[in-house]
Every structure is written in structure tokens, then in C-alpha cells.
C-alpha atoms as a PDB file:
ATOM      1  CA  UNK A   1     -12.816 -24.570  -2.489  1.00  0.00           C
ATOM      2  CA  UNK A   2     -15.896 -22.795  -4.173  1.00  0.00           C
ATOM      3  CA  UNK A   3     -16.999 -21.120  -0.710  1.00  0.00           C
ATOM      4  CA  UNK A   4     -13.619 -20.012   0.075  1.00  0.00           C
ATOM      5  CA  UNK A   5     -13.534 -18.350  -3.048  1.00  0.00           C
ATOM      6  CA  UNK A   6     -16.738 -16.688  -2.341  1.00  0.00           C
ATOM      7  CA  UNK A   7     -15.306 -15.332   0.596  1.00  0.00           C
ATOM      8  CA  UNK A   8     -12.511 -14.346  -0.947  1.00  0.00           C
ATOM      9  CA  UNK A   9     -14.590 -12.743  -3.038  1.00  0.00           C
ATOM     10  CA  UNK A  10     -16.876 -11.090  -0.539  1.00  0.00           C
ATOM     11  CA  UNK A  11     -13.715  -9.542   1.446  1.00  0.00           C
ATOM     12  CA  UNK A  12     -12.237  -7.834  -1.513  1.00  0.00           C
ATOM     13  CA  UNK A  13     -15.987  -6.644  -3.158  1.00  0.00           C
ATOM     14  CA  UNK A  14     -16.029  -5.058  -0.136  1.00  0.00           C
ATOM     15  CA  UNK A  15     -13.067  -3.392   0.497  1.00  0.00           C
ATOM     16  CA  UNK A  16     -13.191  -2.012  -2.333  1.00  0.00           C
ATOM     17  CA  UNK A  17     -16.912  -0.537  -1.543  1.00  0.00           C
ATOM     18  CA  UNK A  18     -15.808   0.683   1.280  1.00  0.00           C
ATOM     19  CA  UNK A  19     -13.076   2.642  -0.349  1.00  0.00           C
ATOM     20  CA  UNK A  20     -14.996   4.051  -3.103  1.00  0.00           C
ATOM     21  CA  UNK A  21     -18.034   5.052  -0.821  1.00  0.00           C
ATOM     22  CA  UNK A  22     -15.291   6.500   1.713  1.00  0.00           C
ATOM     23  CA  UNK A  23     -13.995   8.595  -0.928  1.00  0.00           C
ATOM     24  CA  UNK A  24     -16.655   9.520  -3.158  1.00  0.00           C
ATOM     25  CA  UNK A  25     -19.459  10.551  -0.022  1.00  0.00           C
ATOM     26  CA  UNK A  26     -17.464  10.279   3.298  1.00  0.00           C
ATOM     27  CA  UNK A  27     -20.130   8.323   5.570  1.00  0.00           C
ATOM     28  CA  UNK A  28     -17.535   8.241   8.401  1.00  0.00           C
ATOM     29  CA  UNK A  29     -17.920  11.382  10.901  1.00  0.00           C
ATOM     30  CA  UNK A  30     -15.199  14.027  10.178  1.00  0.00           C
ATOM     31  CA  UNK A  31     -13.254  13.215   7.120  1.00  0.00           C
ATOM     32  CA  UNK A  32     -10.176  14.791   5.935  1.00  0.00           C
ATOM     33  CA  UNK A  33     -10.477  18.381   4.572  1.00  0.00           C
ATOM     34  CA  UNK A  34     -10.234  18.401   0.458  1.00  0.00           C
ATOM     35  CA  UNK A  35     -11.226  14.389   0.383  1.00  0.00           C
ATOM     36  CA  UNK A  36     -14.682  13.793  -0.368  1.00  0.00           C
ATOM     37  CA  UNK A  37     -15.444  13.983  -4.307  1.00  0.00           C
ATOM     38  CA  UNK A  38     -18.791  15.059  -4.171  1.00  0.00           C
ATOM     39  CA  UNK A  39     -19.033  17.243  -1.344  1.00  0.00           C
ATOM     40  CA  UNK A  40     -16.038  19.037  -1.447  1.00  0.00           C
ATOM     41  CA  UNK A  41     -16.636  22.789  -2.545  1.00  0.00           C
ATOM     42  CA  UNK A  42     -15.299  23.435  -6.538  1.00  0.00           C
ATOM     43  CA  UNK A  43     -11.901  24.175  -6.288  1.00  0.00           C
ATOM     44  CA  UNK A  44     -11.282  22.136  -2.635  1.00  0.00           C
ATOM     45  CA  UNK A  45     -10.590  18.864  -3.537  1.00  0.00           C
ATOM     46  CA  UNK A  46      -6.876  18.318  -2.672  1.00  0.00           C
ATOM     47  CA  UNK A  47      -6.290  15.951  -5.783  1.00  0.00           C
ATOM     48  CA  UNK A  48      -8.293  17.176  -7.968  1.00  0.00           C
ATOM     49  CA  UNK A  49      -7.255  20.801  -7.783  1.00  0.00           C
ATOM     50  CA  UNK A  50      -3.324  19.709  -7.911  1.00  0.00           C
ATOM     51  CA  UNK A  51      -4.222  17.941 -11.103  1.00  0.00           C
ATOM     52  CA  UNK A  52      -6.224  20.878 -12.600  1.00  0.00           C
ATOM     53  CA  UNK A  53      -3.026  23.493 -11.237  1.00  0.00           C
ATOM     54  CA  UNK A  54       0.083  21.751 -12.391  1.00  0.00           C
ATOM     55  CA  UNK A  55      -1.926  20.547 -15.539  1.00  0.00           C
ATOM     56  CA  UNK A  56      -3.099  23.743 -16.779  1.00  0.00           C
ATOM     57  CA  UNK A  57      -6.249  21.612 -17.549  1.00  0.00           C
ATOM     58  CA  UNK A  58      -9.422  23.028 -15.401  1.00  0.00           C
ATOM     59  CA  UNK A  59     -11.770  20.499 -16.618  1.00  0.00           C
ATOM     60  CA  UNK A  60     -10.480  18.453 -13.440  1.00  0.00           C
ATOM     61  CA  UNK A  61     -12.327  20.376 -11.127  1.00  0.00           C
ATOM     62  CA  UNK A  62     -14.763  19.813 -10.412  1.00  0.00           C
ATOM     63  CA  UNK A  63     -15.796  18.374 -13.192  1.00  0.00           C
ATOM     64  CA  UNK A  64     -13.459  15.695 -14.106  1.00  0.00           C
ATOM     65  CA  UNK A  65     -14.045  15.197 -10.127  1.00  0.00           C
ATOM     66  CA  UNK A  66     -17.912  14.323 -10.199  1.00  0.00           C
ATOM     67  CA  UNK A  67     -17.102  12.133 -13.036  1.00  0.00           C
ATOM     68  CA  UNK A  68     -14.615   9.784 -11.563  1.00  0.00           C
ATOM     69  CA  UNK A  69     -16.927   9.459  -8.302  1.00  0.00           C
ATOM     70  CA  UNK A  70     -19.858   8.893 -10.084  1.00  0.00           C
ATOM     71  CA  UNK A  71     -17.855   6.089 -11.753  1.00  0.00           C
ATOM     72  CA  UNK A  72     -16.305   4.618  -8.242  1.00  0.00           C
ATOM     73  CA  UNK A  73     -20.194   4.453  -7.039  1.00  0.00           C
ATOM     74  CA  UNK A  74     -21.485   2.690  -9.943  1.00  0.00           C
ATOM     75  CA  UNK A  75     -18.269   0.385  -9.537  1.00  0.00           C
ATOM     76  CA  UNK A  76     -19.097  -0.021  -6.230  1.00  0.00           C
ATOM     77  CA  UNK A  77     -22.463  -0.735  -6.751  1.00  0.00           C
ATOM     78  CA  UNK A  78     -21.325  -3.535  -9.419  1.00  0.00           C
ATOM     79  CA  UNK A  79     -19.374  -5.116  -6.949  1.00  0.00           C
ATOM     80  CA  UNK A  80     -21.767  -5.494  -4.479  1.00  0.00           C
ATOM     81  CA  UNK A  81     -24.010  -8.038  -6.623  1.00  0.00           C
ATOM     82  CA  UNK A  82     -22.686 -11.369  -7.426  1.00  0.00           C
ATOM     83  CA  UNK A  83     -23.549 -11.528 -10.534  1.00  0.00           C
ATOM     84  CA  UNK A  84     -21.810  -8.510 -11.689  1.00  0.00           C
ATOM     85  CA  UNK A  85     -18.836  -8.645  -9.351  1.00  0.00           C
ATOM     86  CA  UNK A  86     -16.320  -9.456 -12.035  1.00  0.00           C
ATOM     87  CA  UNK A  87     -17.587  -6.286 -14.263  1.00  0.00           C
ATOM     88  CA  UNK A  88     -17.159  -3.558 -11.078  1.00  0.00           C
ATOM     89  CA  UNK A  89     -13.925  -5.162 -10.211  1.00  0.00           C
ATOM     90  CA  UNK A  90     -12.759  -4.379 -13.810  1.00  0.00           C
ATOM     91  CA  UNK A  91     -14.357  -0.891 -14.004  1.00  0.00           C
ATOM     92  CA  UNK A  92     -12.270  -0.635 -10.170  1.00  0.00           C
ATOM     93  CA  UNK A  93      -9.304  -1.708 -11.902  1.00  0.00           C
ATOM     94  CA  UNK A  94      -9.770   0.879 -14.456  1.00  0.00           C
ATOM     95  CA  UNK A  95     -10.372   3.590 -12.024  1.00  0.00           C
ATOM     96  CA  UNK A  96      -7.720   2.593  -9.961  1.00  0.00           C
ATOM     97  CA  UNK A  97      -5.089   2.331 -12.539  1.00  0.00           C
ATOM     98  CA  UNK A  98      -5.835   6.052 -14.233  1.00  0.00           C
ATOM     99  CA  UNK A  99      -5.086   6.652 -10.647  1.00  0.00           C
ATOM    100  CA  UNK A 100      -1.829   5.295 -10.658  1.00  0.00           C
ATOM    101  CA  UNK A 101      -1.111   6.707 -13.610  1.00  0.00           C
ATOM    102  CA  UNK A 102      -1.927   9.971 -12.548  1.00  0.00           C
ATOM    103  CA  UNK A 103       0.182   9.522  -9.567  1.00  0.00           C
ATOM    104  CA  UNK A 104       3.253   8.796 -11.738  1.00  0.00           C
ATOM    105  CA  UNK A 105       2.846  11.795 -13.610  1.00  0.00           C
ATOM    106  CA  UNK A 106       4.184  15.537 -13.101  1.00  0.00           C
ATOM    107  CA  UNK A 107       0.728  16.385 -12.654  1.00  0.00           C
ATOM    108  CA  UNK A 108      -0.188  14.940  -9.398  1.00  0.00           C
ATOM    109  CA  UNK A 109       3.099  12.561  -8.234  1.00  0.00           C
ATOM    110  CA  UNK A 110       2.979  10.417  -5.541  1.00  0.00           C
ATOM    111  CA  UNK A 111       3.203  12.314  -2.315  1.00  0.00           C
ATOM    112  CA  UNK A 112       0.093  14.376  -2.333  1.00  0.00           C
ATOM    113  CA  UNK A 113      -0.072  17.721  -0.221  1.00  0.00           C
ATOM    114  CA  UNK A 114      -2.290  17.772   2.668  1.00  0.00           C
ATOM    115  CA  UNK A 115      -3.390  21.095   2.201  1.00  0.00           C
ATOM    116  CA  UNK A 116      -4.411  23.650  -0.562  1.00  0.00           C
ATOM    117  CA  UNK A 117      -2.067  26.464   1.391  1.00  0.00           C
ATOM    118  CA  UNK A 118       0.808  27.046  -0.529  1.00  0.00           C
ATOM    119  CA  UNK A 119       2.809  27.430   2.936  1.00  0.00           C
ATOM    120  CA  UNK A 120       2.309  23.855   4.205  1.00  0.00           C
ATOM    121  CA  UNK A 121       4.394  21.810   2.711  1.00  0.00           C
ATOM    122  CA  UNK A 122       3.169  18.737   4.515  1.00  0.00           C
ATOM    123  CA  UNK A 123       2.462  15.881   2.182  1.00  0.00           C
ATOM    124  CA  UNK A 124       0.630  12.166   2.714  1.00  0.00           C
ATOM    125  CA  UNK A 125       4.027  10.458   2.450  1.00  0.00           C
ATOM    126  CA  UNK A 126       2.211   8.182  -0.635  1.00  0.00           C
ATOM    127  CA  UNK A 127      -0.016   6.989   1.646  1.00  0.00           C
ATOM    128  CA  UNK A 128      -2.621   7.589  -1.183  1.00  0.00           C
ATOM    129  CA  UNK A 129      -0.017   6.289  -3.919  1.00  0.00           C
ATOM    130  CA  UNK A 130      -0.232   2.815  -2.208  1.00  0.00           C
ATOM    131  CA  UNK A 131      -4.101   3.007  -2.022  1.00  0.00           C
ATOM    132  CA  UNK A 132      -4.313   2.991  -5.158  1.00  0.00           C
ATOM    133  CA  UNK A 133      -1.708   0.093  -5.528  1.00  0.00           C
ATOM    134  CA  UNK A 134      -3.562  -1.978  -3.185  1.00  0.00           C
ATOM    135  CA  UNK A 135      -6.974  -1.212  -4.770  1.00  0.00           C
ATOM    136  CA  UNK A 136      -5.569  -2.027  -8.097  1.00  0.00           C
ATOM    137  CA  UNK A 137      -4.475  -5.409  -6.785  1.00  0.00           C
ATOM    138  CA  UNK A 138      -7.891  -6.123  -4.573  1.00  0.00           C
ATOM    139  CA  UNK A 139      -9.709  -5.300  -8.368  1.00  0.00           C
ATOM    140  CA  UNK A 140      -7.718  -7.583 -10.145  1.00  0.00           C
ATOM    141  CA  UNK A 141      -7.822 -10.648  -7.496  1.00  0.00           C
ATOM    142  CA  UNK A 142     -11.881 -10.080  -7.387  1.00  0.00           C
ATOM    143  CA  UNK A 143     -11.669 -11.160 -11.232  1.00  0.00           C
ATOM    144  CA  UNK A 144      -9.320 -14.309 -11.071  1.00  0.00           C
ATOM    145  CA  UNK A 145     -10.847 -15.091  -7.377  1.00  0.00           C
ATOM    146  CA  UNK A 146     -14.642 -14.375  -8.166  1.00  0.00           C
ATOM    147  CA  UNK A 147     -16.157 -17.817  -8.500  1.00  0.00           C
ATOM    148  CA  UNK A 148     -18.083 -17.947 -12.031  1.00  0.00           C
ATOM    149  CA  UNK A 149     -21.542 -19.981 -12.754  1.00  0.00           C
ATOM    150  CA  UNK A 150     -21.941 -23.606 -11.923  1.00  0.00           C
ATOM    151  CA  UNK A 151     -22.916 -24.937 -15.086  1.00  0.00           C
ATOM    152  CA  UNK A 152     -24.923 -27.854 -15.337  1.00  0.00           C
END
């Protein structure tokens, strides 16, 4: 039982990397325009810049942008060693739920616009919404799941 919950374990820690790394610095070749948090140009960040528009608030880009990634990397870089698995997973969780929460707000809501262009209308269809939602869950199933120390 204690190896299946290591792999488990494993499969979710790294999900979740892969997400955060995938979002934050975009290893994959030719990502979607306005997606990666720390390369995206101030003011081109899809999310970011909806956030700082219908908020009024323009801390949120970039700034508030650089933040949040540099808080999914050191998640991500929790979660990747065992011994601090459950604390990444919970910083994940946190992440992922301001996310949520932000995508049940007027501020950002849960279909996101493809583009910056005020003419397309185009939106993700809350493909992004249920991201979240699904990292949320993968954060809180590394903490239950996430075998502790064999004490002796």
C-alpha cells in the first residue's frame, strides 16, 4: 500500500510541475500568445492584463504576474523533493485556489479571452477555469496521498 501511495504521489507532484513550469517559463516549443508569466512582455499576459483592466488595479501586471510565478516555481520545486512534497502541494493549493477565486470574480470570470484585441471575442470556453479545478484537486490529494515518515 505504501509504494502505491508513492506513486500516487509521484504522478500528481508531477503534474502539477509540469503545469506550473508550463505556465510560468513555457519549455514546450511555441506556446500560446499572452501565456507564459515570465516571458510575456508587461502588459501581454492574457490573464493578467484582464485582471489589471476590469480591476482598475495595475499592480497585476506585471507585477502581481512575476509574483505568482515565482511562487508556482518555488511550489514546484517543493514538490519535486519528498520530503517537502506535502508543503508545495499546500502552497499549489493556495495558488490554485486564489486562482479559482479569481476566476469567480467580475474581474477575470471563467471563460478567459484568447486575445488582447478588443475585436476577437473568442474565449477558452473555461478550459483554464477547470485547470485550475483539477490542479486544486491534484494539490489537495498530494497531501492526504503523500506517504509520511516511517517511524521506528
Amino acid at each position: 500500500m505504501r509504494i502505491f501511495r508513492h506513486l500516487i504521489s509521484w504522478a500528481l507532484a508531477l503534474f502539477l510541475i509540469a503545469m506550473f513550469i508550463q505556465s510560468t517559463i513555457a519549455p514546450l516549443p511555441d506556446p500560446p500568445e499572452g501565456s507564459v508569466k515570465l516571458f510575456d512582455a508587461p502588459g501581454q499576459n492574457i490573464v493578467f492584463q484582464t485582471i489589471a483592466e476590469r480591476s482598475g488595479v495595475s499592480l497585476f501586471e506585471p507585477a502581481g504576474r512575476f509574483v505568482i510565478a515565482i511562487i508556482e516555481l518555488v511550489a514546484a520545486f517543493f514538490l519535486l523533493l519528498p520530503f517537502s512534497r506535502r508543503f508545495g502541494a499546500a502552497l499549489s493549493a493556495l495558488v490554485c485556489g486564489a486562482a479559482i477565486g479569481f476566476h469567480l470574480s467580475p474581474w477575470l470570470g471563467r471563460n478567459i479571452p484568447v486575445s488582447l484585441d478588443p475585436a476577437n471575442t473568442a474565449t477558452d470556453g473555461g478550459q483554464l477555469f477547470m485547470l485550475s479545478i483539477l490542479m486544486l484537486v491534484a494539490s489537495l490529494l498530494v497531501m492526504v496521498v503523500h506517504p509520511g515518515r516511517i517511524r521506528g
